[in-house]
N, C-alpha and C. Protein backbone atom coordinates (compact mmCIF):
# COMPACT_ATOMS: atom_id res chain seq x y z
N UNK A 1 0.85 -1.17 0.00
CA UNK A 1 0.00 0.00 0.00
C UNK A 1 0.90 1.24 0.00
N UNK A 2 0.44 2.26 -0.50
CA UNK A 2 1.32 3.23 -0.61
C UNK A 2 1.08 4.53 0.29
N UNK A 3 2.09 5.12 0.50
CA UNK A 3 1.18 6.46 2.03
C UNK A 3 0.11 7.22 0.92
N UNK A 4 0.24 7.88 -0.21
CA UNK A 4 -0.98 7.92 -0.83
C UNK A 4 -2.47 7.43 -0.21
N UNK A 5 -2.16 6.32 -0.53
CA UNK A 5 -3.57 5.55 -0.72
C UNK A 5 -3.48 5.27 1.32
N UNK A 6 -2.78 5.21 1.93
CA UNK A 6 -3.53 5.69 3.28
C UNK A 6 -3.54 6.97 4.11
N UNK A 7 -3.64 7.58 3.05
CA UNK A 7 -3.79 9.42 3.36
C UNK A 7 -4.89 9.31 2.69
N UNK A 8 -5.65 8.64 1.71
CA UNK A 8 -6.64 8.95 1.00
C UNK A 8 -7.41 8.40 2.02
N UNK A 9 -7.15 7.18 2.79
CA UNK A 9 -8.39 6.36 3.32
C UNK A 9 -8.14 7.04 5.22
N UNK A 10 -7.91 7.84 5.62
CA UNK A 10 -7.73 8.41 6.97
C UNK A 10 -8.98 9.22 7.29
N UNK A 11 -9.55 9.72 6.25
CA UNK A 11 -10.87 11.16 6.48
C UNK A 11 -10.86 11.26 7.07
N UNK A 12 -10.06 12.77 6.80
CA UNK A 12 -9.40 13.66 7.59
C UNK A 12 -8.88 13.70 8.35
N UNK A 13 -7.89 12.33 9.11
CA UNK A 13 -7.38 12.59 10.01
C UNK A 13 -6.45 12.09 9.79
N UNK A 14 -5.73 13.08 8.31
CA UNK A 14 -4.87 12.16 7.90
C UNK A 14 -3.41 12.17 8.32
N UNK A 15 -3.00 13.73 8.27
CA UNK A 15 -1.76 13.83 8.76
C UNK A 15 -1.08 12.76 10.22
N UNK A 16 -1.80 13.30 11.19
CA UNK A 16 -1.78 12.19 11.89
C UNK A 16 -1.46 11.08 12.25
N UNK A 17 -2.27 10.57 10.97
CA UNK A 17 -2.99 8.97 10.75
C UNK A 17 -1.52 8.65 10.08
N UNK A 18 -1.16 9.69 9.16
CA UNK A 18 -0.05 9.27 8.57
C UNK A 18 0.99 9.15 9.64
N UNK A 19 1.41 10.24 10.51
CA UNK A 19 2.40 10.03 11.13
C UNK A 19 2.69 8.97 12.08
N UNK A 20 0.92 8.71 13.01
CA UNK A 20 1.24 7.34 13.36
C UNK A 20 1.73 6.00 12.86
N UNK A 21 1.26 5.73 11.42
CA UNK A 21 1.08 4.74 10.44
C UNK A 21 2.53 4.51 10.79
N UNK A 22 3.68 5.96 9.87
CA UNK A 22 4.98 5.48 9.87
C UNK A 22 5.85 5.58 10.75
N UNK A 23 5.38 5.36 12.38
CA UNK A 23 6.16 5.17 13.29
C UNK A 23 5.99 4.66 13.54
N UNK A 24 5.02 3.19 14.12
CA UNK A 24 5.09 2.64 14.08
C UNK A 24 6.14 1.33 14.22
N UNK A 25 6.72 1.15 12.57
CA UNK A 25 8.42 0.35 12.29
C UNK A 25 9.18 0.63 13.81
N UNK A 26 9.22 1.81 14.13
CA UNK A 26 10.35 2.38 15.21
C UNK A 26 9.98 2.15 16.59
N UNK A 27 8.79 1.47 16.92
CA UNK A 27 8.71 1.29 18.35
C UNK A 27 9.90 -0.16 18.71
N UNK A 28 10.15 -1.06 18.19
CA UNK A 28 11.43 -1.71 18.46
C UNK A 28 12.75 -0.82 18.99
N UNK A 29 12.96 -1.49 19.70
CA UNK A 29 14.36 -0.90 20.23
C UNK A 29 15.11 -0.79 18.78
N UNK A 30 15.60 -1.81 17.88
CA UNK A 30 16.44 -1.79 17.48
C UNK A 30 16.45 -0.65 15.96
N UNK A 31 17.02 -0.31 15.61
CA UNK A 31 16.60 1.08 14.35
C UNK A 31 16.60 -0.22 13.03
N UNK A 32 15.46 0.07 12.17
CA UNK A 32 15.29 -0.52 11.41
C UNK A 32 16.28 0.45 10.14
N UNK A 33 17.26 -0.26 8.84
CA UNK A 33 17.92 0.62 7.85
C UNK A 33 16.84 0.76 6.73
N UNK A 34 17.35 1.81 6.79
CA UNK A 34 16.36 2.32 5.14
C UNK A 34 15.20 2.95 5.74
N UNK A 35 14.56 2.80 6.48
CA UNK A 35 13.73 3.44 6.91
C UNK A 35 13.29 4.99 7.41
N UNK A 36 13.93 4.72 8.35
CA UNK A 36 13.93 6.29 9.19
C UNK A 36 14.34 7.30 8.82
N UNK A 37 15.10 7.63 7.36
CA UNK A 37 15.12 8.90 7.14
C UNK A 37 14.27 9.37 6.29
N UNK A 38 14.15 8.30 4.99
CA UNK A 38 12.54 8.85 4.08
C UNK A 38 11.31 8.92 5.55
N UNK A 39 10.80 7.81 5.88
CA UNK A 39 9.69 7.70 6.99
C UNK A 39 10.16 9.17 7.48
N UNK A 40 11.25 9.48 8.47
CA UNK A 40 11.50 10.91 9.33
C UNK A 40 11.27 12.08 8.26
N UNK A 41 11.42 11.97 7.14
CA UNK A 41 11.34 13.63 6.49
C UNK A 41 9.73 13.43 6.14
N UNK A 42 8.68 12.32 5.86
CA UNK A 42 7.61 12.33 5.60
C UNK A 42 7.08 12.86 6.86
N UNK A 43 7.31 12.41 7.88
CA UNK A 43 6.50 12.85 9.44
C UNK A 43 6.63 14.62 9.58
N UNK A 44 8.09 14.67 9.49
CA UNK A 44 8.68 15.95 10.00
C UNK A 44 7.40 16.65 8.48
N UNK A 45 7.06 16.87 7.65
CA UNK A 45 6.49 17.24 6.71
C UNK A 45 4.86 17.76 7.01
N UNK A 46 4.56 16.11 7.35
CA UNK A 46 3.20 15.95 8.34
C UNK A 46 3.76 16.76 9.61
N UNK A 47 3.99 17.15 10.26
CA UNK A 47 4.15 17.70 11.35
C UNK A 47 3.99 19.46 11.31
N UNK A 48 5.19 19.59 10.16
CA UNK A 48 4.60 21.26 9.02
C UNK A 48 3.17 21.76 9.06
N UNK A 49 2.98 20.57 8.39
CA UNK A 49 1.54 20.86 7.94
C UNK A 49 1.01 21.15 8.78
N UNK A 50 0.97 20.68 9.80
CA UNK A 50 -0.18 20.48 11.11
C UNK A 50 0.37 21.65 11.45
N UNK A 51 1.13 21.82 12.10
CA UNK A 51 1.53 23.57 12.58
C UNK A 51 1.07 24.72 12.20
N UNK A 52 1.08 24.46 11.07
CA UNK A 52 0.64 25.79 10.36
C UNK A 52 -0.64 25.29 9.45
N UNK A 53 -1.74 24.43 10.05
CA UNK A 53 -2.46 24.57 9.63
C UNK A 53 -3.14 24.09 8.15
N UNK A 54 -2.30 23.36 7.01
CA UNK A 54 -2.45 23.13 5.84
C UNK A 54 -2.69 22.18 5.86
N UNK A 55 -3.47 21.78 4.66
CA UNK A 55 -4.28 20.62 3.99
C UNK A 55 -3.11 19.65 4.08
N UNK A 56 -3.51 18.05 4.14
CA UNK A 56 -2.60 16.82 4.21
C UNK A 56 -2.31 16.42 2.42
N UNK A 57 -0.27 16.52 2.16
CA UNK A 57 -0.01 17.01 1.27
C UNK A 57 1.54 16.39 1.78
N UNK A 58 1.25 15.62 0.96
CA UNK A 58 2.96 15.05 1.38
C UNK A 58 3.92 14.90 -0.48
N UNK A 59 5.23 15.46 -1.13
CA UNK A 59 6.01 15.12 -2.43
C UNK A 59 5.59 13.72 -2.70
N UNK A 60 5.33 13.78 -4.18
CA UNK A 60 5.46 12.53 -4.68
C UNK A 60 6.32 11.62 -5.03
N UNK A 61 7.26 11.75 -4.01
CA UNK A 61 7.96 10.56 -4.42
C UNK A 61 7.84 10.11 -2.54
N UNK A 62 7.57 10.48 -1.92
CA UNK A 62 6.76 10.00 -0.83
C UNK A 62 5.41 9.19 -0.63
N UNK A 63 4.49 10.13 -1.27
CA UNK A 63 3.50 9.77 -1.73
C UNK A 63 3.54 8.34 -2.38
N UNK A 64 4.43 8.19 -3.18
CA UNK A 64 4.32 6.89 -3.75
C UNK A 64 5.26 6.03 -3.20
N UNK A 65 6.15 6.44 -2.33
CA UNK A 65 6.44 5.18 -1.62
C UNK A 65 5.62 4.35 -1.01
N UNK A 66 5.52 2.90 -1.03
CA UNK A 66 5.00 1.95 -0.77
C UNK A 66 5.40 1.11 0.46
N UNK A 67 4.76 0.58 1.46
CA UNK A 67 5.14 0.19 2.40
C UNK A 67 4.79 -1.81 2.08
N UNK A 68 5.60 -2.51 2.08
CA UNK A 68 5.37 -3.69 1.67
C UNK A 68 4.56 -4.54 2.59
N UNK A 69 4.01 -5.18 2.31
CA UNK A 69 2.77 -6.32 2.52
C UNK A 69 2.78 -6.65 4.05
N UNK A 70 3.98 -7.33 4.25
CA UNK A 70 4.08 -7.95 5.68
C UNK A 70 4.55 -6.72 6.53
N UNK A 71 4.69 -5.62 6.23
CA UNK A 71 5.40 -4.85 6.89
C UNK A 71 4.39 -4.31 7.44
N UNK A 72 3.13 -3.89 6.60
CA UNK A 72 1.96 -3.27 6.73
C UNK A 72 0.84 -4.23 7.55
N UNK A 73 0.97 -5.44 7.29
CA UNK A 73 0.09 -6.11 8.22
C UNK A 73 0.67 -5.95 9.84
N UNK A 74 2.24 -6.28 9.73
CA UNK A 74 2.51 -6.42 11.34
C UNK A 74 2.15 -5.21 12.19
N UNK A 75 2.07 -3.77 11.26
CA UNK A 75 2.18 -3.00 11.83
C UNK A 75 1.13 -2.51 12.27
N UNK A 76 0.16 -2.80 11.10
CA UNK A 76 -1.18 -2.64 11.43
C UNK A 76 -1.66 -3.48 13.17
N UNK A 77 -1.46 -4.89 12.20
CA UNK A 77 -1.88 -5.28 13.72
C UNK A 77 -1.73 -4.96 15.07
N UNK A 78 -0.17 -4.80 15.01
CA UNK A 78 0.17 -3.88 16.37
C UNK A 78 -0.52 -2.90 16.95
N UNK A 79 -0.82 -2.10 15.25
CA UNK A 79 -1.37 -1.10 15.68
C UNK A 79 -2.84 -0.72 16.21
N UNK A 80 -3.58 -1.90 15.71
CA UNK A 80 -4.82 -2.09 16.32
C UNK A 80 -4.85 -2.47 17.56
N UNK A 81 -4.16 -3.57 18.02
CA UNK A 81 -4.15 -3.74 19.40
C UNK A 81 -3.74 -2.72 20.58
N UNK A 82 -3.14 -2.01 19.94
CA UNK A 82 -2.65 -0.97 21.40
C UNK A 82 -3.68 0.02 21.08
N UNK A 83 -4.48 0.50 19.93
CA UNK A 83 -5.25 1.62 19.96
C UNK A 83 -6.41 0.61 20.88
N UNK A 84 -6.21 -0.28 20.64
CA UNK A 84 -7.46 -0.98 21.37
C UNK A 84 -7.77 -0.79 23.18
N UNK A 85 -6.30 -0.92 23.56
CA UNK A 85 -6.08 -0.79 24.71
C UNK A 85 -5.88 0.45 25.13
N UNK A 86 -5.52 1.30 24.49
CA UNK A 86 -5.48 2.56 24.69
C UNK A 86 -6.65 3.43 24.26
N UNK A 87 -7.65 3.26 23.55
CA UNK A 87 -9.21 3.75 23.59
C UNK A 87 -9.95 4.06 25.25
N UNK A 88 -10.15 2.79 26.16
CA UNK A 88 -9.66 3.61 27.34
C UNK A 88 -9.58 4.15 28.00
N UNK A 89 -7.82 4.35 27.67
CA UNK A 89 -7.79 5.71 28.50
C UNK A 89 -7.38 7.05 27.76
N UNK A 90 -7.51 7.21 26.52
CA UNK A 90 -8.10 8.78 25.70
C UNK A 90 -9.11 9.45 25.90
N UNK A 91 -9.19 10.35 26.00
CA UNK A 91 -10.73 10.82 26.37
C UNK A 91 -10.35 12.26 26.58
N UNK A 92 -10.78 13.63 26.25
CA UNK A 92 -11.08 14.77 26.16
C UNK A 92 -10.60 15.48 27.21
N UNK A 93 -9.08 15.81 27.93
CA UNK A 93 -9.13 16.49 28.74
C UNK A 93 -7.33 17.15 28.87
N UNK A 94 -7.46 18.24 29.57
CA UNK A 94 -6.19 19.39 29.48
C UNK A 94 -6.25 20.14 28.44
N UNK A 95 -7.24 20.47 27.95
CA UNK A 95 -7.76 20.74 26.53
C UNK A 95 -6.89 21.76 26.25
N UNK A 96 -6.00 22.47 27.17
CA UNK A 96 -5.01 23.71 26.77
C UNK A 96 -4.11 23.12 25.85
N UNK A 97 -4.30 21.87 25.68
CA UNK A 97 -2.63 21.34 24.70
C UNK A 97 -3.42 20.74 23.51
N UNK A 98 -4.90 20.82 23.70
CA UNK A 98 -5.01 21.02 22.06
C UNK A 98 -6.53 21.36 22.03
N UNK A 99 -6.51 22.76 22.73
CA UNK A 99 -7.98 23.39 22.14
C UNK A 99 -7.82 24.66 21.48
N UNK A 100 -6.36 25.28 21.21
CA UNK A 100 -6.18 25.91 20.37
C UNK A 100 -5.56 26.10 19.24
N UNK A 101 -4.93 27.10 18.26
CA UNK A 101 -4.46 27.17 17.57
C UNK A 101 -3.39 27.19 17.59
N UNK A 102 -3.02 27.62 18.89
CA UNK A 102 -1.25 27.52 19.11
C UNK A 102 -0.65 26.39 19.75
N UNK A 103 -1.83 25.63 20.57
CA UNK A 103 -1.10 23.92 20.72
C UNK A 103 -1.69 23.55 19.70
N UNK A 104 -2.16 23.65 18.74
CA UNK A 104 -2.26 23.03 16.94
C UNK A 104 -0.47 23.48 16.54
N UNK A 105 -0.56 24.39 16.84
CA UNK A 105 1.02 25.09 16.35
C UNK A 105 2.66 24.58 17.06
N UNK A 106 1.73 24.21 18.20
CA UNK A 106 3.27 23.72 19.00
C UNK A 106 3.10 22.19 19.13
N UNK A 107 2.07 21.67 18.98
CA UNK A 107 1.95 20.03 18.65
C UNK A 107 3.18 19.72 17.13
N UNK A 108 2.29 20.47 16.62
CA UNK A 108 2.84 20.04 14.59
C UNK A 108 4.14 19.92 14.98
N UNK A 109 5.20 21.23 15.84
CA UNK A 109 6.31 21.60 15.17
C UNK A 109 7.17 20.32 16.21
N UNK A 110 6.37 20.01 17.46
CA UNK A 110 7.13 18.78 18.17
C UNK A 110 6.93 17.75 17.53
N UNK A 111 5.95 17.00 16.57
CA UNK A 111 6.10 15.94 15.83
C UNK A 111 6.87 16.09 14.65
N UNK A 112 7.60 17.33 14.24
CA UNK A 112 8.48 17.55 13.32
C UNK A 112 10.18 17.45 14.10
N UNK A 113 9.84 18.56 15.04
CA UNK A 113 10.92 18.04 16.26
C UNK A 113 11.23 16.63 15.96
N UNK A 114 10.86 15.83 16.80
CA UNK A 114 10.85 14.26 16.96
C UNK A 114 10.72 13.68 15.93
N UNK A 115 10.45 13.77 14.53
CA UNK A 115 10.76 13.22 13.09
C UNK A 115 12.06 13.20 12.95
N UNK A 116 12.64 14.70 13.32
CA UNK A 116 13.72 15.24 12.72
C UNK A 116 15.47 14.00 13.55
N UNK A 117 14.75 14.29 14.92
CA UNK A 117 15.64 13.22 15.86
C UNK A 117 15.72 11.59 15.26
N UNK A 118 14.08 11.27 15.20
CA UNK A 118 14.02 9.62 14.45
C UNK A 118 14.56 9.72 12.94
N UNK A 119 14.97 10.56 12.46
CA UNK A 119 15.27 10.74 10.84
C UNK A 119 17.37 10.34 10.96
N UNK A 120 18.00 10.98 12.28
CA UNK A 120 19.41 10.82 12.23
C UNK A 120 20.02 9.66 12.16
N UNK A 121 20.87 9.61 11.19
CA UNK A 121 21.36 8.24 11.15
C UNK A 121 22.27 7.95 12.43
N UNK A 122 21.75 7.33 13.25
CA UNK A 122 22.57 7.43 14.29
C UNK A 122 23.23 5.71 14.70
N UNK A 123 24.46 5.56 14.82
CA UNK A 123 24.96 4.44 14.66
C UNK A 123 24.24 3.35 15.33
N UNK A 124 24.49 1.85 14.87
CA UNK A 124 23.60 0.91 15.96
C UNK A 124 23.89 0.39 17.50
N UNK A 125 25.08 1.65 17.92
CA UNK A 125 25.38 0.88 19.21
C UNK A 125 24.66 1.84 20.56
N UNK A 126 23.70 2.52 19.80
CA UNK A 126 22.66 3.81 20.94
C UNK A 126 21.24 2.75 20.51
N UNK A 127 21.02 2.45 21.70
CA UNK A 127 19.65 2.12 21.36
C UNK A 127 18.39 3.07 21.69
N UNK A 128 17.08 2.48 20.93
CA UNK A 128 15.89 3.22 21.34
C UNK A 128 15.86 5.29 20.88
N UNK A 129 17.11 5.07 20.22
CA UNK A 129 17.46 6.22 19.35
C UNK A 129 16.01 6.87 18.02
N UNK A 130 15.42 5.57 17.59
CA UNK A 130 14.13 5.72 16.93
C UNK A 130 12.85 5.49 17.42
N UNK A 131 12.89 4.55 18.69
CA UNK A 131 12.03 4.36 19.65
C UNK A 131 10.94 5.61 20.01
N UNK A 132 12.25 6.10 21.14
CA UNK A 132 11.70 7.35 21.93
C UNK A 132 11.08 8.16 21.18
N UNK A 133 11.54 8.73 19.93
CA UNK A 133 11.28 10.10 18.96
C UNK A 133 9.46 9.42 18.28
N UNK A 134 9.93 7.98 17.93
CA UNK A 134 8.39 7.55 17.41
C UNK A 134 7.44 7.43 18.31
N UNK A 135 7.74 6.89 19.93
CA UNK A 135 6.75 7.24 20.82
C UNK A 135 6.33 8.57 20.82
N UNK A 136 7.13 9.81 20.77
CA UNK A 136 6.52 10.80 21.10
C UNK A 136 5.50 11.15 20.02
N UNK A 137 6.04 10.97 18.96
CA UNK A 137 5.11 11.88 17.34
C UNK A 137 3.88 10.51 17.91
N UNK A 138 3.70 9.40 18.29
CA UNK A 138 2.17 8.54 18.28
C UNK A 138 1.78 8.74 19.25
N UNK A 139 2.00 9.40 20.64
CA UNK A 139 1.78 9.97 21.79
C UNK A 139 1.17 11.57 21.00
N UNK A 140 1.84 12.20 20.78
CA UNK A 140 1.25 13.63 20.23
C UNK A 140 0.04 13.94 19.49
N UNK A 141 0.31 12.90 18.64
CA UNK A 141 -0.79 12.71 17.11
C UNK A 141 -2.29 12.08 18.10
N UNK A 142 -1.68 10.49 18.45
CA UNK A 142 -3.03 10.22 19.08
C UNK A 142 -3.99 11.35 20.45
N UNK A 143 -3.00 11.98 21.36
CA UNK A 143 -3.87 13.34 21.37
C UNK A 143 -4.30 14.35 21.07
N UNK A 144 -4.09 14.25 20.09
CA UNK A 144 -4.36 15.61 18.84
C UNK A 144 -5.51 15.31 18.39
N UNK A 145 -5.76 13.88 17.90
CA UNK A 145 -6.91 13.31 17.53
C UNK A 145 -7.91 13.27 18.38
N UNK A 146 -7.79 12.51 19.87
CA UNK A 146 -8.72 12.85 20.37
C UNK A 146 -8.82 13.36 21.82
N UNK A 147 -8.25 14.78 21.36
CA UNK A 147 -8.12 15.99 22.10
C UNK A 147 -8.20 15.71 23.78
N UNK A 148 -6.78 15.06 23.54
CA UNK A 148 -6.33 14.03 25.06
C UNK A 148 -5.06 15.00 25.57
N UNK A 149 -5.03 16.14 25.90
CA UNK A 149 -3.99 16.73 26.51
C UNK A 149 -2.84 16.10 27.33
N UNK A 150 -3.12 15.33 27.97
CA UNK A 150 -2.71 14.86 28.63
C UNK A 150 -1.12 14.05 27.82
N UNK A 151 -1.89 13.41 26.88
CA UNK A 151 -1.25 12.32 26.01
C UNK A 151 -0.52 13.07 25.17
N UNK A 152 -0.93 14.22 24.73
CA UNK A 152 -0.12 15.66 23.88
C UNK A 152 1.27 15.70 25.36
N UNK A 153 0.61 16.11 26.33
CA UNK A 153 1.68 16.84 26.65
C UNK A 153 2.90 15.70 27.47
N UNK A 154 3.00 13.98 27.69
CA UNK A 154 3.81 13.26 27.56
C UNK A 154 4.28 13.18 26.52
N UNK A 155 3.91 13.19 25.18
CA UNK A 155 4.30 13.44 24.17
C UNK A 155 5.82 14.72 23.63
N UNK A 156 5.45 15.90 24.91
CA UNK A 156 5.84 16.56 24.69
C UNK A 156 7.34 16.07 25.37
N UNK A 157 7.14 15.29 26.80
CA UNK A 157 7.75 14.94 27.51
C UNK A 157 8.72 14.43 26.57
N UNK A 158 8.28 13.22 26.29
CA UNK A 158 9.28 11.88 25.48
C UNK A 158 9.94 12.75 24.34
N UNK A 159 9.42 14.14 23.92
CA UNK A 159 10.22 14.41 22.11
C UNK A 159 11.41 15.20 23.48
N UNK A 160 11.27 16.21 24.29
CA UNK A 160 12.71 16.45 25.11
C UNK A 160 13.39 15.44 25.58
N UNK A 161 13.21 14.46 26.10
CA UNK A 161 13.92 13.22 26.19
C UNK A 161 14.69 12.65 24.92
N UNK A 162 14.40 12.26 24.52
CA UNK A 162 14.80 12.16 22.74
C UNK A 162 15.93 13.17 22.33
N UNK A 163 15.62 14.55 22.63
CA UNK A 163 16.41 15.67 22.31
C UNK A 163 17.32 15.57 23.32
N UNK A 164 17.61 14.97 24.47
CA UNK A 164 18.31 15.10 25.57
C UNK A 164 19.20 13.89 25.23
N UNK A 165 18.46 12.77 24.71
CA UNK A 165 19.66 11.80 24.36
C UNK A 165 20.38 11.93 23.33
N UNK A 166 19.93 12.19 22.34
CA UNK A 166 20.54 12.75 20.93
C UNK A 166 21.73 13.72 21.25
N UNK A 167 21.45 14.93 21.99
CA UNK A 167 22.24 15.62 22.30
C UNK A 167 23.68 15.02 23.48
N UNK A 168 23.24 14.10 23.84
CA UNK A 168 24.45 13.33 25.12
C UNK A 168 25.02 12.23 23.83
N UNK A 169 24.40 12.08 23.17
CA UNK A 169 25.52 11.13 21.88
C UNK A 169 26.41 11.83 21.35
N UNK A 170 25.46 13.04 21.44
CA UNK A 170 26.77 14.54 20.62
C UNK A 170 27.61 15.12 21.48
N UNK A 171 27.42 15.08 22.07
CA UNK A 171 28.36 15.83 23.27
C UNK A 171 29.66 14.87 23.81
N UNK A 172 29.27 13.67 23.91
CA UNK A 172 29.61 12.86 25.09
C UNK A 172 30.62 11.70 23.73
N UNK A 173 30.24 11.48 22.61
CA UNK A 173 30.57 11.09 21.58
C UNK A 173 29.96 9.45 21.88
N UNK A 174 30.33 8.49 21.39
CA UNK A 174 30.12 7.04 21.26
C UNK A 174 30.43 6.54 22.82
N UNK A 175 31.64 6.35 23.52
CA UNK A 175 32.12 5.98 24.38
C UNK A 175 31.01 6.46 25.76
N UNK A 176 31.49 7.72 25.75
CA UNK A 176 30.67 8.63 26.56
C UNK A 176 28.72 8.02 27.08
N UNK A 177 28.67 8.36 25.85
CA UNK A 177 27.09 8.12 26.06
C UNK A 177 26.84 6.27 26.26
N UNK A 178 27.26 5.68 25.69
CA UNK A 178 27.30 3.91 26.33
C UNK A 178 27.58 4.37 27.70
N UNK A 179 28.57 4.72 28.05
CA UNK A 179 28.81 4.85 29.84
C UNK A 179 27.58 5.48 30.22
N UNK A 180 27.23 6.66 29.48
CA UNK A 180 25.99 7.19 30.37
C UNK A 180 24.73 6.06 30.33
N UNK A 181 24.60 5.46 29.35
CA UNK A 181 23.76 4.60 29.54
C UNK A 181 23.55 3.42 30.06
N UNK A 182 24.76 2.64 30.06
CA UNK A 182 24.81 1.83 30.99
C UNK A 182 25.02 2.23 32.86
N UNK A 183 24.84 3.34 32.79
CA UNK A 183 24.96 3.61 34.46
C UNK A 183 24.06 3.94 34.62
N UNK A 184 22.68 4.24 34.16
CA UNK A 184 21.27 4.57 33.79
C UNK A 184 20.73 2.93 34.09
N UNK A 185 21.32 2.54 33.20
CA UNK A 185 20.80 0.97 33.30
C UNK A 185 20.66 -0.04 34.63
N UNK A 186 22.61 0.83 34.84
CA UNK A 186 22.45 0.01 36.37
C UNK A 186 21.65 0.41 37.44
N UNK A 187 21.58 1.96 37.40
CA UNK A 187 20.84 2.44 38.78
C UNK A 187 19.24 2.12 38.48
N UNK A 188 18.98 1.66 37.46
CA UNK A 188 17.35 1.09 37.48
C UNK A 188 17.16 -0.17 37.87
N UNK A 189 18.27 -1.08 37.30
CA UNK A 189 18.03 -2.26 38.38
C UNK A 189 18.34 -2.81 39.74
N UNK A 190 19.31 -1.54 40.47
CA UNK A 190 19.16 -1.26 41.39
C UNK A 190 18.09 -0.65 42.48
C-alpha cells in the first residue's frame, strides 16, 4: 500500500494517521535501515503541515512510496491492538494542549521536532534512538486526535527526552554516552 492511498483512506485525520502509520516500524528498540530517514522527512512534513495549519499534502515521491505487505500487516496489527487498549484511557481532557491554535502550532512543530531526531542516522550501538522520537510523534498525534492533553503533553515529555539523548551522543561522543547509559541501566536495576 502506498502512504498515498492511506492518506486517502484516513478522512481527515490524515496527517496524523499518517504520522502514526509510519512510526510505528520504530517502536522496536532496534533502528530498522532504510527506513527512518525517508519515513523521518515524511512525518517531519506531516508535522509542518499540522503547525501551520495546511491541507494533508505530502512530495510525490513519498507519496508513492509503498510500504510492503508484511510490513503493513505487522504494523497494522500492532497497531490495532494498542489503539485498542489505549481507547480507554483517551478521552477529552487538558484541553489547553489542544484546544487551540497555538497547541495546533506547537503540537505540529514537536512531531516535526521528533521526526527530525528519528530521521538521524545514528549508529547501531545507541539504542531506542528511533524508539523514543516515534513514541513521542504517536503519543502527540493520538492526542491531537482525540483531544487528550494529557497524552499531547507526555508526548511533549518523550520528544525532550529524545532531544536530551541525541544531544548526550553529541556531546559525550560514542564511548561517553554507552557509559551514560549503561549507568542509567544500572541504577534502574538497582
Amino acid at each position: 500500500m502506498s502512504v498515498s492511498e492511506i492518506l486517502e483512506h484516513s478522512a481527515g485525520r490524515g496527517l496524523q494517521t499518517i504520522a502514526i502509520i509510519l512510526c510505528l516500524p520504530f517502536l522496536s528498540p532496534v533502528a530498522l535501515p532504510g527506513l527512518s530517514i525517508p519515513f523521518g522527512v515524511a512525518i517531519a512534513i506531516c508535522g509542518l503541515r499540522i503547525a501551520f495549519r495546511h491541507r494533508p499534502w505530502l512530495p510525490g515521491a513519498i507519496r508513492r512510496r509503498s510500504i510492503p505487505f508484511p510490513v503493513l500487516e505487522k504494523t497494522l496489527r500492532f497497531g490495532i491492538a494498542a489503539h485498542t487498549r489505549l481507547e480507554k484511557f483517551l478521552r477529552a481532557r487538558w484541553l489547553v494542549f489542544t484546544g487551540s491554535h497555538s497547541s495546533q502550532m506547537a503540537s505540529g512543530l514537536a512531531i516535526a521536532l521528533a521526526a527530525v531526531l528519528l530521521s538521524l542516522p545514528i549508529p547501531p550501538p545507541f539504542p531506542l534512538t528511533n524508539t523514543i522520537p516515534g513514541f513521542a510523534i504517536i503519543l502527540i498525534s493520538l492526542g491531537m486526535l482525540e483531544r487528550d492533553g494529557l497524552v499531547v503533553f507526555c508526548g511533549y515529555l518523550l520528544t525532550a527526552i529524545a532531544a536530551g539523548y541525541v544531544m548526550l551522543i553529541a556531546v559525550f561522543g560514542g564511548a561517553g554516552a554507552v557509559k551514560i547509559w549503561n549507568l542509567l541501566g544500572q541504577s534502574l536495576a538497582q
